[in-house]
PDB file of N, CA and C in Angstrom:
ATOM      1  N   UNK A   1      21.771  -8.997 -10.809  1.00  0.00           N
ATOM      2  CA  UNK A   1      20.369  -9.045 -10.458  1.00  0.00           C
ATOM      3  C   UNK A   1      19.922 -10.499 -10.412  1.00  0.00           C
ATOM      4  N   UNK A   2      18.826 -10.778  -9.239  1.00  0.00           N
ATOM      5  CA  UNK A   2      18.924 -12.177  -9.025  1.00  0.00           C
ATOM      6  C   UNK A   2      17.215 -12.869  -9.883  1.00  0.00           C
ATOM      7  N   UNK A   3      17.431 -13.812 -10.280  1.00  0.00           N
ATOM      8  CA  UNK A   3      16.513 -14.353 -11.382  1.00  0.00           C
ATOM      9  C   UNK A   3      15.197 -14.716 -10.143  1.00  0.00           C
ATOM     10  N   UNK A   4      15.008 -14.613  -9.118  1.00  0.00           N
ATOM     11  CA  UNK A   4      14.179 -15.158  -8.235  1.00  0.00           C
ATOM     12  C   UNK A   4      13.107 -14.146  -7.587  1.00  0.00           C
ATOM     13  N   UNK A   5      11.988 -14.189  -7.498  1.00  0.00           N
ATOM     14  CA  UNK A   5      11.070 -13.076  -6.965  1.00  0.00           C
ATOM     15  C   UNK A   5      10.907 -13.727  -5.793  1.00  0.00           C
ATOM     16  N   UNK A   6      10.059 -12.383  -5.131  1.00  0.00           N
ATOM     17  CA  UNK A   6       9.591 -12.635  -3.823  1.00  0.00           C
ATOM     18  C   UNK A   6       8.399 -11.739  -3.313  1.00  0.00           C
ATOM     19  N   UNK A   7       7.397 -12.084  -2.897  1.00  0.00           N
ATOM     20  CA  UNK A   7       6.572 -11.986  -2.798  1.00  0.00           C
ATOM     21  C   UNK A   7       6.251 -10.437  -2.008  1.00  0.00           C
ATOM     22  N   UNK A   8       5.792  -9.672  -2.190  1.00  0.00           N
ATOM     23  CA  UNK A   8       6.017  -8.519  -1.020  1.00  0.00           C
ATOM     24  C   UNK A   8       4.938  -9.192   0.025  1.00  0.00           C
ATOM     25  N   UNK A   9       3.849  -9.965   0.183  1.00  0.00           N
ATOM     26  CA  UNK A   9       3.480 -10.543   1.151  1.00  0.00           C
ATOM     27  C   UNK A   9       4.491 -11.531   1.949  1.00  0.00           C
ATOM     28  N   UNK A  10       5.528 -12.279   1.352  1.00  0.00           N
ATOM     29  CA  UNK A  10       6.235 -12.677   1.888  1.00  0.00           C
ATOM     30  C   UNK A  10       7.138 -12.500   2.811  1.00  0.00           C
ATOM     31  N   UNK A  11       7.577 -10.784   2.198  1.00  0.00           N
ATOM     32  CA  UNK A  11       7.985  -9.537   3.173  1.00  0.00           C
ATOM     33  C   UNK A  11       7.264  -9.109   4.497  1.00  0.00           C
ATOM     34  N   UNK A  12       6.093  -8.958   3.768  1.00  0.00           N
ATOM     35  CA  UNK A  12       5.449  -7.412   5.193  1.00  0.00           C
ATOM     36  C   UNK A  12       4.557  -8.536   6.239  1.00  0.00           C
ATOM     37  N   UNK A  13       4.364 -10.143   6.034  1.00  0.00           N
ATOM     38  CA  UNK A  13       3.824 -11.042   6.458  1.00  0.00           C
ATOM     39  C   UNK A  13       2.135 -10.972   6.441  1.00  0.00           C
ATOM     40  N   UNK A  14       1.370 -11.733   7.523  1.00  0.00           N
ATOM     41  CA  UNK A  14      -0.052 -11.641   7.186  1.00  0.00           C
ATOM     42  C   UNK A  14      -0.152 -10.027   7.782  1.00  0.00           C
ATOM     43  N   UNK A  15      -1.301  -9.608   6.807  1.00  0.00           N
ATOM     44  CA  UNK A  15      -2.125  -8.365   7.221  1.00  0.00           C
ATOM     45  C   UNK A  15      -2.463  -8.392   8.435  1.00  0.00           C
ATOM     46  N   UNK A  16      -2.358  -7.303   8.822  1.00  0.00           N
ATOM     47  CA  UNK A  16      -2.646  -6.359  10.236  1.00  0.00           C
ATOM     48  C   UNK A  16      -4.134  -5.654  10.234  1.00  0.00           C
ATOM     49  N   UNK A  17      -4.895  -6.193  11.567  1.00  0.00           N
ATOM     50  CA  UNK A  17      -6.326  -5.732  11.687  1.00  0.00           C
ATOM     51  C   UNK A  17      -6.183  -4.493  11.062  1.00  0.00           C
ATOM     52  N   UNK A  18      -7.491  -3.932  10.010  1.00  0.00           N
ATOM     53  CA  UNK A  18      -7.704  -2.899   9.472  1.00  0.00           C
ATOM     54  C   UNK A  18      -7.991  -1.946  10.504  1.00  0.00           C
ATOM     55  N   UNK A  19      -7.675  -0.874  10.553  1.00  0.00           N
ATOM     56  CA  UNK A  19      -8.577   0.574  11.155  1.00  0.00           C
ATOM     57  C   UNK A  19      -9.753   0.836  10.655  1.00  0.00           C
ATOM     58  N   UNK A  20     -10.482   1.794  11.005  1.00  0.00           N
ATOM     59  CA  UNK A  20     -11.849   1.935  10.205  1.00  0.00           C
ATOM     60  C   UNK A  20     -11.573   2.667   9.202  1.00  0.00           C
ATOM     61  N   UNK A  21     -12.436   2.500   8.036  1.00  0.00           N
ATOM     62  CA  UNK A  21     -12.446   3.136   6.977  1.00  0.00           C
ATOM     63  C   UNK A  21     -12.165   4.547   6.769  1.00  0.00           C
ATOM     64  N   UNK A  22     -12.453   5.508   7.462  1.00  0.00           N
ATOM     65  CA  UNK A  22     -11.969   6.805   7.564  1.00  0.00           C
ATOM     66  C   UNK A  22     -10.472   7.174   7.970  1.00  0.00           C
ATOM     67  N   UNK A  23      -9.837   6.411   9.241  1.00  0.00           N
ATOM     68  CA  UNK A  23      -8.487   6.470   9.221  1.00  0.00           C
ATOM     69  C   UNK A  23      -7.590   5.916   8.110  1.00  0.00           C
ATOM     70  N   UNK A  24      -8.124   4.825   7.279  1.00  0.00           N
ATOM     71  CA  UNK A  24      -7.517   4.306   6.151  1.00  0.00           C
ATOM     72  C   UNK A  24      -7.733   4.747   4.937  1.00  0.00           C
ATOM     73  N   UNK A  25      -8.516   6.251   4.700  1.00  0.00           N
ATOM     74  CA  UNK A  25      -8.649   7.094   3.528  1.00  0.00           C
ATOM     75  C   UNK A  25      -7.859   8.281   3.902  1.00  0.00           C
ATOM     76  N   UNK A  26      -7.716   8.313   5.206  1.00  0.00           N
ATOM     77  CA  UNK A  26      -6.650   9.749   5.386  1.00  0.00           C
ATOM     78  C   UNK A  26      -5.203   8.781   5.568  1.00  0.00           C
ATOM     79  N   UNK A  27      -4.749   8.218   6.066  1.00  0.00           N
ATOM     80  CA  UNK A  27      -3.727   7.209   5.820  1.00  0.00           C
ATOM     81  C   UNK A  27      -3.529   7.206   3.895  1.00  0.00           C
ATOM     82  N   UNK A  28      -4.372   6.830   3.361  1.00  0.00           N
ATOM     83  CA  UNK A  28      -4.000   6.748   1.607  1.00  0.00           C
ATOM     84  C   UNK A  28      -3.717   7.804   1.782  1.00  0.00           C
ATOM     85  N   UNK A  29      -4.585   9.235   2.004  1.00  0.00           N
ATOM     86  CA  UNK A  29      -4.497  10.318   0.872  1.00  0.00           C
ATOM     87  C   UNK A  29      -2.992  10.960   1.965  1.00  0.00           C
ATOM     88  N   UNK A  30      -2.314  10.500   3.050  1.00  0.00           N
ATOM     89  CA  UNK A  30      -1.239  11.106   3.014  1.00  0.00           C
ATOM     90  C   UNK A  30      -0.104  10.309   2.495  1.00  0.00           C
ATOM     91  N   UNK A  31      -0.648   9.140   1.851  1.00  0.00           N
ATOM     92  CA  UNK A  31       0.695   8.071   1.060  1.00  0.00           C
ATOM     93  C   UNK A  31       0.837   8.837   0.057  1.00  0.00           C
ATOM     94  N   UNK A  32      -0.375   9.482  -0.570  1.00  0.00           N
ATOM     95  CA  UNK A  32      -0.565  10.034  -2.051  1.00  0.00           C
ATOM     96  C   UNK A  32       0.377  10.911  -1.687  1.00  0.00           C
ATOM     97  N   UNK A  33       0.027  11.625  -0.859  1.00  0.00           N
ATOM     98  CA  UNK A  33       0.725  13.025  -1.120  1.00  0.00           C
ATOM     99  C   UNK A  33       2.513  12.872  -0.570  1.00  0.00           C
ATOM    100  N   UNK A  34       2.521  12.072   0.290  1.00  0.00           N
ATOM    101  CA  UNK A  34       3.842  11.728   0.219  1.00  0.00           C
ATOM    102  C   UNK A  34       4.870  11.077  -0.788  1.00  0.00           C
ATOM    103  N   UNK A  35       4.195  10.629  -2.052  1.00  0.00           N
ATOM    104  CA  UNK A  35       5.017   9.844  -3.287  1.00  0.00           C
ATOM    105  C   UNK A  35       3.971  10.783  -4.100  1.00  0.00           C
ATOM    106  N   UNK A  36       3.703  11.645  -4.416  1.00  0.00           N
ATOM    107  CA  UNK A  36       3.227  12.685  -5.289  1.00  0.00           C
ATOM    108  C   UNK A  36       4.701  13.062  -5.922  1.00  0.00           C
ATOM    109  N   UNK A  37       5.246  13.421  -5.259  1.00  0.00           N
ATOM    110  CA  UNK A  37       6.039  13.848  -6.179  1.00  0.00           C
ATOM    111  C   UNK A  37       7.766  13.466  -6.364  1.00  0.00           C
ATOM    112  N   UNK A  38       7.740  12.015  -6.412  1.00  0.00           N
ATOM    113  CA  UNK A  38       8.242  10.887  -6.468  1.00  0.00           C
ATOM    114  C   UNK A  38       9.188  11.222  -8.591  1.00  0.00           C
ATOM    115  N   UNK A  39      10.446  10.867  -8.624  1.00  0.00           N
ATOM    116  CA  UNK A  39      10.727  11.172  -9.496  1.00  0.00           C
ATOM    117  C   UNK A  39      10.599   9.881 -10.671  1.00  0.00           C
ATOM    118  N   UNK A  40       9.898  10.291 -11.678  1.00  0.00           N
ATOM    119  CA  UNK A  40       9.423   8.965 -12.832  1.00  0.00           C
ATOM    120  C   UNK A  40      11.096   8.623 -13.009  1.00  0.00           C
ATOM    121  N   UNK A  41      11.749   9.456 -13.106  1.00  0.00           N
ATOM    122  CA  UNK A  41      13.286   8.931 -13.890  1.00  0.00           C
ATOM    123  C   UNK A  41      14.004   7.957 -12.599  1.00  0.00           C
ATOM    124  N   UNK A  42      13.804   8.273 -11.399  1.00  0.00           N
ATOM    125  CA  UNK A  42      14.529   7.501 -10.508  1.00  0.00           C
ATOM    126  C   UNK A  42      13.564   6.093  -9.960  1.00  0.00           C
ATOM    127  N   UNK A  43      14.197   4.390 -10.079  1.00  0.00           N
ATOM    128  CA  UNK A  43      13.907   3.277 -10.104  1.00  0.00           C
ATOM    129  C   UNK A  43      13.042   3.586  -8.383  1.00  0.00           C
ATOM    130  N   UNK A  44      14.391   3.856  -8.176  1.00  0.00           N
ATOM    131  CA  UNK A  44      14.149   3.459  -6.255  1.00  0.00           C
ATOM    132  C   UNK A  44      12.992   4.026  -6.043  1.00  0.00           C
ATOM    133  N   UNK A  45      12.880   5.446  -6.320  1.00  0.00           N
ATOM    134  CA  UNK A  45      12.096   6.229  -5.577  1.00  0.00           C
ATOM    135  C   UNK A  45      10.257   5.737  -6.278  1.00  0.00           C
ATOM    136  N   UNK A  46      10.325   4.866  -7.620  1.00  0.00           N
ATOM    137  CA  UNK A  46       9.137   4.407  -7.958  1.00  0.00           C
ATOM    138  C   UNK A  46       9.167   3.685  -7.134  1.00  0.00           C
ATOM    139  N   UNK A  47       9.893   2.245  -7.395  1.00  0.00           N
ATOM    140  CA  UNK A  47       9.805   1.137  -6.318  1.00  0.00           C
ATOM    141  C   UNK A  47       9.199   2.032  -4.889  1.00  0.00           C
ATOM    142  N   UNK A  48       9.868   2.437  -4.826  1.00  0.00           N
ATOM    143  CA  UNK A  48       9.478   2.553  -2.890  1.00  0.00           C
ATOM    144  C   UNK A  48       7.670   3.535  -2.916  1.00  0.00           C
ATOM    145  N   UNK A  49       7.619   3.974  -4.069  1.00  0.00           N
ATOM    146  CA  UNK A  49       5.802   4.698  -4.329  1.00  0.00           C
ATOM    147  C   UNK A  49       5.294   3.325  -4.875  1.00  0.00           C
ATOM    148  N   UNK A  50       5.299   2.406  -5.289  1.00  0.00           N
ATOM    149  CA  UNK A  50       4.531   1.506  -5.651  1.00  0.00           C
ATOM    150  C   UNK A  50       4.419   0.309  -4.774  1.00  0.00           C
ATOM    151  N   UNK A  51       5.105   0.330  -3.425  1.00  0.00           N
ATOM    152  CA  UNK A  51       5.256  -0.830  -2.336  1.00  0.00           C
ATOM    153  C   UNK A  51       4.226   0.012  -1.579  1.00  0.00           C
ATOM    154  N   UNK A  52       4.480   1.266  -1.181  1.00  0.00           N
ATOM    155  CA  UNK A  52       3.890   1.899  -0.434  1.00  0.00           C
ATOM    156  C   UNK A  52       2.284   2.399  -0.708  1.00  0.00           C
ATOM    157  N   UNK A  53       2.293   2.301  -1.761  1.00  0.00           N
ATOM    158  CA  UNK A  53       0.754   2.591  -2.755  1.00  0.00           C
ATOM    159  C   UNK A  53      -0.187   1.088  -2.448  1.00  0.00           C
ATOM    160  N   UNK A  54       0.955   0.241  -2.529  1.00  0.00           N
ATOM    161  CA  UNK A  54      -0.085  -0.961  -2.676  1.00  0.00           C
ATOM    162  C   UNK A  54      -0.311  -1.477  -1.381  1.00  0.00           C
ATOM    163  N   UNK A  55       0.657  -1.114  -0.599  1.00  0.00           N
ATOM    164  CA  UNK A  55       0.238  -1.651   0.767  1.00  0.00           C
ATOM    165  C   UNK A  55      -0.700  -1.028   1.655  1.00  0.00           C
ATOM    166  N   UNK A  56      -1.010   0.550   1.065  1.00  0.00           N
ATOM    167  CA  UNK A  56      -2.143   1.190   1.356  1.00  0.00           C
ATOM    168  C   UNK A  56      -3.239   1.001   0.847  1.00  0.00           C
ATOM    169  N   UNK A  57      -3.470   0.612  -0.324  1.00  0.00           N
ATOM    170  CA  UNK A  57      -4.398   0.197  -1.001  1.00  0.00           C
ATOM    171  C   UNK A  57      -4.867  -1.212  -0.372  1.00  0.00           C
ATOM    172  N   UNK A  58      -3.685  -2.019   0.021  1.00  0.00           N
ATOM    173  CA  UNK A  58      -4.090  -3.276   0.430  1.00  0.00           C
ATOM    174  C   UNK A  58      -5.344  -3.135   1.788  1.00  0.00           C
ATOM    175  N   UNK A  59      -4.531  -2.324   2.622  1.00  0.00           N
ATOM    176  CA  UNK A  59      -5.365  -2.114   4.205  1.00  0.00           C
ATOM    177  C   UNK A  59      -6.462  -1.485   3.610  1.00  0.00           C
ATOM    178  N   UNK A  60      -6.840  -0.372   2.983  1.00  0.00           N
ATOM    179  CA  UNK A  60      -7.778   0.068   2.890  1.00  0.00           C
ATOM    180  C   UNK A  60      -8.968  -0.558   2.379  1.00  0.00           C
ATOM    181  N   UNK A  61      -8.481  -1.359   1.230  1.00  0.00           N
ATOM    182  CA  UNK A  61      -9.561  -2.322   0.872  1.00  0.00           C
ATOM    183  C   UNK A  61      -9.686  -3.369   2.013  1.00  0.00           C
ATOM    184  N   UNK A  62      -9.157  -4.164   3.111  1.00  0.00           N
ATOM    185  CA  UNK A  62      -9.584  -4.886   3.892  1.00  0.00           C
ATOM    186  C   UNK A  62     -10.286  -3.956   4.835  1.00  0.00           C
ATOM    187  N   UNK A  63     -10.640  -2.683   5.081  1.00  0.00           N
ATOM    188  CA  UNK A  63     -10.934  -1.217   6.306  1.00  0.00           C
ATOM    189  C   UNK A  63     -12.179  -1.956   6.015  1.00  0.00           C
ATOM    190  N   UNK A  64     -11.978  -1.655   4.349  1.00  0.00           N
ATOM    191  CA  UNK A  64     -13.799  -1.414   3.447  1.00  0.00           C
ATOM    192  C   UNK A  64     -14.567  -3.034   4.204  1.00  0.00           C
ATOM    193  N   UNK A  65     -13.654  -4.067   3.410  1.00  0.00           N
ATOM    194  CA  UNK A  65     -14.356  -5.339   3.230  1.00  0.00           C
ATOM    195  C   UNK A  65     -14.973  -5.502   4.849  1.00  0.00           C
ATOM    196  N   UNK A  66     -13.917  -4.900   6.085  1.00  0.00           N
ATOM    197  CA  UNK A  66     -14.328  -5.268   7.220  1.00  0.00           C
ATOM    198  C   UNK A  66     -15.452  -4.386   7.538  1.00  0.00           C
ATOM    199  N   UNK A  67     -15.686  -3.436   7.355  1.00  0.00           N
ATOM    200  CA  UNK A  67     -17.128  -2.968   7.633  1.00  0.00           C
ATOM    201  C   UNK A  67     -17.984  -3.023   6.950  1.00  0.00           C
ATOM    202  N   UNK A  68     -17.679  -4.184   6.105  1.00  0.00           N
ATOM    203  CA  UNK A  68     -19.489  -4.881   5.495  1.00  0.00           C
ATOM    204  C   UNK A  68     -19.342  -4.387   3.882  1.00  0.00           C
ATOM    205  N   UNK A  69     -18.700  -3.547   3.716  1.00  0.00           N
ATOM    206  CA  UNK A  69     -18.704  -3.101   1.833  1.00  0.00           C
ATOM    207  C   UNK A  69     -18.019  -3.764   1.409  1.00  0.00           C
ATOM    208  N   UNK A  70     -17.787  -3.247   0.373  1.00  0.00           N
ATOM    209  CA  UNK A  70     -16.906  -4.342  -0.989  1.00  0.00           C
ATOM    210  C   UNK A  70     -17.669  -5.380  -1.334  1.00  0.00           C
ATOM    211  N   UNK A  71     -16.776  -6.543  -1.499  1.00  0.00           N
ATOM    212  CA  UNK A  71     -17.330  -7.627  -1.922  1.00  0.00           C
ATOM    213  C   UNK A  71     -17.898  -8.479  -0.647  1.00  0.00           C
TER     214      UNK A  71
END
């Protein structure tokens, strides 16, 4: 295992124009339900629900920020 991280932005590069807020809450809630039932005992299959969680989470919060909410 290698002592060096890397950024998952470094990976997936700059963010991609948001969709509107409604396509990016049905987009989450089918990430949810697709790593719903994701096994706690297996590494990979977290890893790959927690890349995929956050990169939905990521767009969705830029959906929000771009139509005027959030911060």
């Amino acid at each position: 295992m290698s002592d060096q991280t890397t950024s998952l932005r470094a990976i997936t590069g700059p963010p991609l124009v948001p969709l509107n807020v409604d396509r990016e809450c049905d987009m989450a809630h089918d990430t949810l339900a697709e790593h719903s039932g994701a096994d706690i005992h297996d590494p990979e299959a977290m890893v790959r629900a927690a890349v995929a969680l956050s990169m939905r989470l990521d767009a969705l919060l830029r959906a929000v920020e771009a139509a005027g909410g959030g911060r």
